[in-house]
C-alpha atoms as a PDB file:
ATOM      1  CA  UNK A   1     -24.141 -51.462 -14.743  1.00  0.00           C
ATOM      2  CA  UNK A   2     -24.783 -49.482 -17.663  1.00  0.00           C
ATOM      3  CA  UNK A   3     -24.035 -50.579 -21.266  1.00  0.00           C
ATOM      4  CA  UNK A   4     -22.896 -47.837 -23.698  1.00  0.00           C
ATOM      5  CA  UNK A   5     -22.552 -47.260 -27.138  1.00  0.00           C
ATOM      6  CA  UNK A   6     -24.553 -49.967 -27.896  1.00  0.00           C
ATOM      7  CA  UNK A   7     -26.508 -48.392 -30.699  1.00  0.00           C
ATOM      8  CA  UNK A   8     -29.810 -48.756 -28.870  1.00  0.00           C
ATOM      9  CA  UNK A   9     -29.340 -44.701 -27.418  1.00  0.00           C
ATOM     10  CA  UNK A  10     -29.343 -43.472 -31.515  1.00  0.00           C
ATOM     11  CA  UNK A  11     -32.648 -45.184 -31.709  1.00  0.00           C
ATOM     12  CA  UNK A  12     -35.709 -42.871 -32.646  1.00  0.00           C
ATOM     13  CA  UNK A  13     -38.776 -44.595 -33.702  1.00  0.00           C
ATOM     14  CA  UNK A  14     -42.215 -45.239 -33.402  1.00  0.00           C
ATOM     15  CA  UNK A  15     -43.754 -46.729 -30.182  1.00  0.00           C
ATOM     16  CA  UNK A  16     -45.184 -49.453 -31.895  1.00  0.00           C
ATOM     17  CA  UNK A  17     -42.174 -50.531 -33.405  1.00  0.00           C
ATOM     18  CA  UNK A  18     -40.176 -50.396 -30.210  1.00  0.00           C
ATOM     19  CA  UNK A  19     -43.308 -52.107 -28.045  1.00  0.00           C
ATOM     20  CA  UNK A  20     -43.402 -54.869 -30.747  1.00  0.00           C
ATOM     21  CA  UNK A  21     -40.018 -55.581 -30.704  1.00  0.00           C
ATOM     22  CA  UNK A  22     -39.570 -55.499 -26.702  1.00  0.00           C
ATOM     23  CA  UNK A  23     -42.349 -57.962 -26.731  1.00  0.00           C
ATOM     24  CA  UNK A  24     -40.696 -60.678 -29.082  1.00  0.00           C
ATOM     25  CA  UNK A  25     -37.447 -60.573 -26.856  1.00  0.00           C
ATOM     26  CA  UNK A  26     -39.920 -60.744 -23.320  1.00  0.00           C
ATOM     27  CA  UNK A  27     -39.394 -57.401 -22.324  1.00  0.00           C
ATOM     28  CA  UNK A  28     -41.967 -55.691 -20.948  1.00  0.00           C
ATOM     29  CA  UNK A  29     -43.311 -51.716 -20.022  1.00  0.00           C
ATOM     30  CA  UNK A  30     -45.795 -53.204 -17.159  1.00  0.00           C
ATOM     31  CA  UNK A  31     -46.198 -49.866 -15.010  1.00  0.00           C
ATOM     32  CA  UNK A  32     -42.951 -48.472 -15.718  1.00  0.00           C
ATOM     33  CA  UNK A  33     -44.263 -45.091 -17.701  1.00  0.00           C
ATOM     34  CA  UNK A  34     -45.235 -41.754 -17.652  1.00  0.00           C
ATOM     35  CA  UNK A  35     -46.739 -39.472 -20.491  1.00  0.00           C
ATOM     36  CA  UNK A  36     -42.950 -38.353 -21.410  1.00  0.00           C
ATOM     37  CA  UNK A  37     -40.903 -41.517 -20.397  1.00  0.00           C
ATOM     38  CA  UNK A  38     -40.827 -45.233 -20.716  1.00  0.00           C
ATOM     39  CA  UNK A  39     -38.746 -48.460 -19.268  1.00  0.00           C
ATOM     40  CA  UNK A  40     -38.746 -51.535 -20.759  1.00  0.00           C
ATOM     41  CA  UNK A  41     -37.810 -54.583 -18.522  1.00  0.00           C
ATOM     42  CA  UNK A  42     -36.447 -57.896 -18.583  1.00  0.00           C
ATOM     43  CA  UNK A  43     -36.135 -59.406 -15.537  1.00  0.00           C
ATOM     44  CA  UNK A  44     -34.011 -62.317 -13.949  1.00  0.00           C
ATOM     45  CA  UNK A  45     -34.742 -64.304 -11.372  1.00  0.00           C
ATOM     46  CA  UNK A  46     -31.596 -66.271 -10.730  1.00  0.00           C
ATOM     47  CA  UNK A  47     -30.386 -68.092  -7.611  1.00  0.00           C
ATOM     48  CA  UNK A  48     -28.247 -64.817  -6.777  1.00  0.00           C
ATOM     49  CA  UNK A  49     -31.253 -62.984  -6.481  1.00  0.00           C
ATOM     50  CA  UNK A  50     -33.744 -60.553  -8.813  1.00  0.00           C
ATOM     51  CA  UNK A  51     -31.695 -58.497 -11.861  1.00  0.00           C
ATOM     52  CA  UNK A  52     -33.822 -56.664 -14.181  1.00  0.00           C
ATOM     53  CA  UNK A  53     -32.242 -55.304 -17.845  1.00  0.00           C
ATOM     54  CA  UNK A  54     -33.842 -51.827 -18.200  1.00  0.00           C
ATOM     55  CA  UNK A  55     -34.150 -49.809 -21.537  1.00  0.00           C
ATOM     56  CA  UNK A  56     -35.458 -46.580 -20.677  1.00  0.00           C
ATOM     57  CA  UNK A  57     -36.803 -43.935 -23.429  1.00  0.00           C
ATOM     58  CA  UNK A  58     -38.648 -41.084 -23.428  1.00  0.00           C
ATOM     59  CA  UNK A  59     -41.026 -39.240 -25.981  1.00  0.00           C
ATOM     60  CA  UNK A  60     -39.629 -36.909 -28.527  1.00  0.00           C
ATOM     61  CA  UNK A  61     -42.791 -36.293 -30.016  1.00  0.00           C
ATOM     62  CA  UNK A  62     -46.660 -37.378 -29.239  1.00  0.00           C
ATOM     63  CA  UNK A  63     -48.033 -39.050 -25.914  1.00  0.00           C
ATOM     64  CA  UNK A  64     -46.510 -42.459 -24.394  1.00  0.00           C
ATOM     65  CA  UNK A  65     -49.987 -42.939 -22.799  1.00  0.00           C
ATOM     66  CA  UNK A  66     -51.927 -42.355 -25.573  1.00  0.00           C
ATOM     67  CA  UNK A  67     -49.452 -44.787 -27.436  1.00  0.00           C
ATOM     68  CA  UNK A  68     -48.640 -42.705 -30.224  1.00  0.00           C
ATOM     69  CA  UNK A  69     -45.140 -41.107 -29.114  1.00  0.00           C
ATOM     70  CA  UNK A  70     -41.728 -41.092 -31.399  1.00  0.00           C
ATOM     71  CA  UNK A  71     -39.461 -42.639 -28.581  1.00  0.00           C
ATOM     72  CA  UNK A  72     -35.829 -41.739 -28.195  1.00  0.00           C
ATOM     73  CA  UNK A  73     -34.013 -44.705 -26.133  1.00  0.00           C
ATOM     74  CA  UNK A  74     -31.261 -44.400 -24.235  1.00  0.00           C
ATOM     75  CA  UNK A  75     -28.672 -46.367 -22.761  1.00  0.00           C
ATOM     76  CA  UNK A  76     -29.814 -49.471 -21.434  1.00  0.00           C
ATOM     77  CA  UNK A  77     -28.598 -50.701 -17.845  1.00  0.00           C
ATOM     78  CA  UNK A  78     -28.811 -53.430 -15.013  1.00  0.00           C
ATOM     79  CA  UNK A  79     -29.968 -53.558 -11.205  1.00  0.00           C
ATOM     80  CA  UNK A  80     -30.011 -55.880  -9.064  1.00  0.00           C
ATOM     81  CA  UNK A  81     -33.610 -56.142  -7.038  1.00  0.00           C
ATOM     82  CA  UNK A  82     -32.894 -55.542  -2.795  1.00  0.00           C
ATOM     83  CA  UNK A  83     -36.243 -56.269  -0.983  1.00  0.00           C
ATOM     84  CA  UNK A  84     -37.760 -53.771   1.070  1.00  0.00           C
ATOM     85  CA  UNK A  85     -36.212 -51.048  -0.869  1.00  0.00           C
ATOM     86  CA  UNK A  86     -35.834 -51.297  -4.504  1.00  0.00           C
ATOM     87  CA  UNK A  87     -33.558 -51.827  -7.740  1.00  0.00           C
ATOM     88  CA  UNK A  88     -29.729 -50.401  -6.814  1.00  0.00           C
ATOM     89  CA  UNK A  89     -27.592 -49.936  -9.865  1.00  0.00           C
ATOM     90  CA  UNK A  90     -24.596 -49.081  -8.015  1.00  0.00           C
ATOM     91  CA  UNK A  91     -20.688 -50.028  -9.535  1.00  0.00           C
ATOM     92  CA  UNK A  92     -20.431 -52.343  -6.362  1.00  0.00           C
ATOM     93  CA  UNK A  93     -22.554 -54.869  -7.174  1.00  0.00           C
ATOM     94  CA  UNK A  94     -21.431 -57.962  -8.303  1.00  0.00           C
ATOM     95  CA  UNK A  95     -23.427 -59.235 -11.554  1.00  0.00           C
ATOM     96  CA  UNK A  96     -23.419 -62.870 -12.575  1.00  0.00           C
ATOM     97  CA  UNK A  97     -21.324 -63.126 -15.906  1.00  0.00           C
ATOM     98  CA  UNK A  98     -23.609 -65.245 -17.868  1.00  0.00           C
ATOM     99  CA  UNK A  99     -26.362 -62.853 -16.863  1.00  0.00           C
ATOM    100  CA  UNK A 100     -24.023 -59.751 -18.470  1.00  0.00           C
ATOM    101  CA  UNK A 101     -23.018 -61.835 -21.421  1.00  0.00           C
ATOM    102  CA  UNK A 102     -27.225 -62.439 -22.141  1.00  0.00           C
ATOM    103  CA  UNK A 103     -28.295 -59.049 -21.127  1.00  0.00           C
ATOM    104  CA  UNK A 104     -25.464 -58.044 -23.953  1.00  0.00           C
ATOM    105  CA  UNK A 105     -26.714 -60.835 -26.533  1.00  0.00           C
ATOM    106  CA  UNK A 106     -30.412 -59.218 -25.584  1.00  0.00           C
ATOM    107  CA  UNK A 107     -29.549 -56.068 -26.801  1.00  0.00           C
ATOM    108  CA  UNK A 108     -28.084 -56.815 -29.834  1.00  0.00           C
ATOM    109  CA  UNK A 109     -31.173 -58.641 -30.959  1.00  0.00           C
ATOM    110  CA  UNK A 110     -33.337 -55.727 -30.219  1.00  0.00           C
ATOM    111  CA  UNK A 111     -30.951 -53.331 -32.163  1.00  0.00           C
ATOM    112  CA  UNK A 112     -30.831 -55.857 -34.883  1.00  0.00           C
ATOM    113  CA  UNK A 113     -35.127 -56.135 -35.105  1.00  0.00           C
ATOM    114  CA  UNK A 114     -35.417 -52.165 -34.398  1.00  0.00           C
ATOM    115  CA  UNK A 115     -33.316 -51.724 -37.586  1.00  0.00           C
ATOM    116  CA  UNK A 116     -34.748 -54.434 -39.661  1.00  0.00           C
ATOM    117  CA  UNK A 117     -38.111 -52.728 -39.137  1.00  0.00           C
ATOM    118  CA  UNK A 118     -36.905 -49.370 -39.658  1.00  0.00           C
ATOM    119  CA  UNK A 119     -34.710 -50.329 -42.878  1.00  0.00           C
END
Protein backbone atom coordinates (compact mmCIF):
# COMPACT_ATOMS: atom_id res chain seq x y z
CA UNK A 1 0.00 0.00 0.00
CA UNK A 2 1.52 3.13 -0.86
CA UNK A 3 0.56 6.53 0.65
CA UNK A 4 0.75 9.57 -1.68
CA UNK A 5 0.83 13.07 -1.55
CA UNK A 6 1.59 13.02 1.82
CA UNK A 7 4.15 15.79 1.80
CA UNK A 8 6.93 13.50 2.98
CA UNK A 9 8.08 12.92 -1.16
CA UNK A 10 8.77 17.13 -1.32
CA UNK A 11 11.10 16.56 1.53
CA UNK A 12 14.88 17.50 0.85
CA UNK A 13 17.03 17.79 3.82
CA UNK A 14 19.89 16.91 5.65
CA UNK A 15 20.54 13.29 6.84
CA UNK A 16 20.82 14.25 10.22
CA UNK A 17 17.71 15.91 10.37
CA UNK A 18 15.79 13.10 8.75
CA UNK A 19 17.86 10.25 10.99
CA UNK A 20 16.95 12.34 14.11
CA UNK A 21 13.57 12.62 13.44
CA UNK A 22 13.01 8.80 12.28
CA UNK A 23 14.55 7.99 15.56
CA UNK A 24 12.05 9.98 17.89
CA UNK A 25 9.02 8.27 16.03
CA UNK A 26 11.04 4.47 16.33
CA UNK A 27 11.87 4.20 12.91
CA UNK A 28 14.85 2.85 12.06
CA UNK A 29 17.64 2.52 8.82
CA UNK A 30 19.18 -0.88 10.45
CA UNK A 31 20.80 -2.39 7.13
CA UNK A 32 18.43 -1.00 4.80
CA UNK A 33 21.09 1.39 2.73
CA UNK A 34 23.33 1.85 0.11
CA UNK A 35 25.76 4.84 -0.70
CA UNK A 36 22.80 6.46 -2.96
CA UNK A 37 19.60 5.14 -1.15
CA UNK A 38 18.04 4.76 2.22
CA UNK A 39 14.76 3.02 3.97
CA UNK A 40 13.58 3.88 7.06
CA UNK A 41 11.39 1.25 8.92
CA UNK A 42 8.81 0.87 11.37
CA UNK A 43 7.77 -2.34 11.91
CA UNK A 44 4.57 -4.15 13.33
CA UNK A 45 4.32 -7.14 14.80
CA UNK A 46 0.62 -7.71 15.20
CA UNK A 47 -1.37 -10.93 15.65
CA UNK A 48 -2.04 -10.83 11.71
CA UNK A 49 1.44 -11.18 11.16
CA UNK A 50 4.81 -8.78 10.48
CA UNK A 51 3.91 -5.15 8.55
CA UNK A 52 6.70 -2.83 8.25
CA UNK A 53 5.98 1.20 7.26
CA UNK A 54 8.87 1.99 4.85
CA UNK A 55 10.12 5.58 3.93
CA UNK A 56 12.59 5.18 1.35
CA UNK A 57 15.02 8.18 0.13
CA UNK A 58 17.86 8.48 -1.71
CA UNK A 59 20.89 10.99 -1.86
CA UNK A 60 20.68 14.10 -3.91
CA UNK A 61 23.89 15.24 -2.90
CA UNK A 62 26.94 13.76 -0.62
CA UNK A 63 27.36 10.02 0.65
CA UNK A 64 24.52 8.10 2.77
CA UNK A 65 27.43 5.99 4.17
CA UNK A 66 29.56 8.54 5.03
CA UNK A 67 26.40 10.22 6.68
CA UNK A 68 26.64 13.44 5.14
CA UNK A 69 24.04 13.13 2.10
CA UNK A 70 21.04 15.81 1.30
CA UNK A 71 18.21 13.08 1.16
CA UNK A 72 15.24 13.37 -1.13
CA UNK A 73 12.28 11.04 0.35
CA UNK A 74 9.80 9.62 -1.41
CA UNK A 75 6.58 8.16 -0.98
CA UNK A 76 6.30 6.13 1.93
CA UNK A 77 4.52 2.57 1.74
CA UNK A 78 3.48 -0.74 3.62
CA UNK A 79 4.31 -4.62 3.31
CA UNK A 80 3.30 -7.15 4.92
CA UNK A 81 6.39 -9.65 6.08
CA UNK A 82 5.78 -13.57 4.30
CA UNK A 83 8.46 -15.92 5.83
CA UNK A 84 10.76 -17.64 3.71
CA UNK A 85 10.54 -15.03 1.12
CA UNK A 86 10.27 -11.49 2.03
CA UNK A 87 8.12 -8.14 2.36
CA UNK A 88 5.16 -8.26 -0.60
CA UNK A 89 3.54 -4.92 -1.15
CA UNK A 90 1.07 -6.15 -3.49
CA UNK A 91 -2.81 -4.33 -3.80
CA UNK A 92 -4.13 -7.82 -2.55
CA UNK A 93 -3.18 -7.80 0.71
CA UNK A 94 -5.41 -7.13 3.30
CA UNK A 95 -3.95 -4.48 5.95
CA UNK A 96 -5.38 -4.18 9.43
CA UNK A 97 -7.24 -0.71 9.61
CA UNK A 98 -5.93 0.49 12.83
CA UNK A 99 -2.49 -0.40 11.52
CA UNK A 100 -3.29 2.07 8.21
CA UNK A 101 -4.92 4.68 10.36
CA UNK A 102 -1.29 4.70 12.69
CA UNK A 103 1.01 4.21 9.84
CA UNK A 104 -1.03 7.53 8.49
CA UNK A 105 -0.90 9.34 12.06
CA UNK A 106 3.09 8.23 11.82
CA UNK A 107 3.63 10.13 8.95
CA UNK A 108 2.13 13.13 9.74
CA UNK A 109 4.27 13.47 12.82
CA UNK A 110 7.39 13.01 10.88
CA UNK A 111 6.27 15.68 8.26
CA UNK A 112 5.26 17.86 11.09
CA UNK A 113 9.08 17.45 13.05
CA UNK A 114 10.92 17.47 9.45
CA UNK A 115 9.33 20.94 8.97
CA UNK A 116 9.64 22.25 12.42
CA UNK A 117 13.38 21.62 12.07
CA UNK A 118 13.66 22.92 8.72
CA UNK A 119 11.42 26.17 9.46
Amino acid sequence: MLFENTGIETIQADQSVIQHVMNKHGIILGGHWDYERVTYDLKYNLKEGIYYLRFPGYAISGDVGAKDAVLQMMDPYVGKHYYPTGVEYGDDEIYPEKMVAHCKETIEKVLADIKAIQA
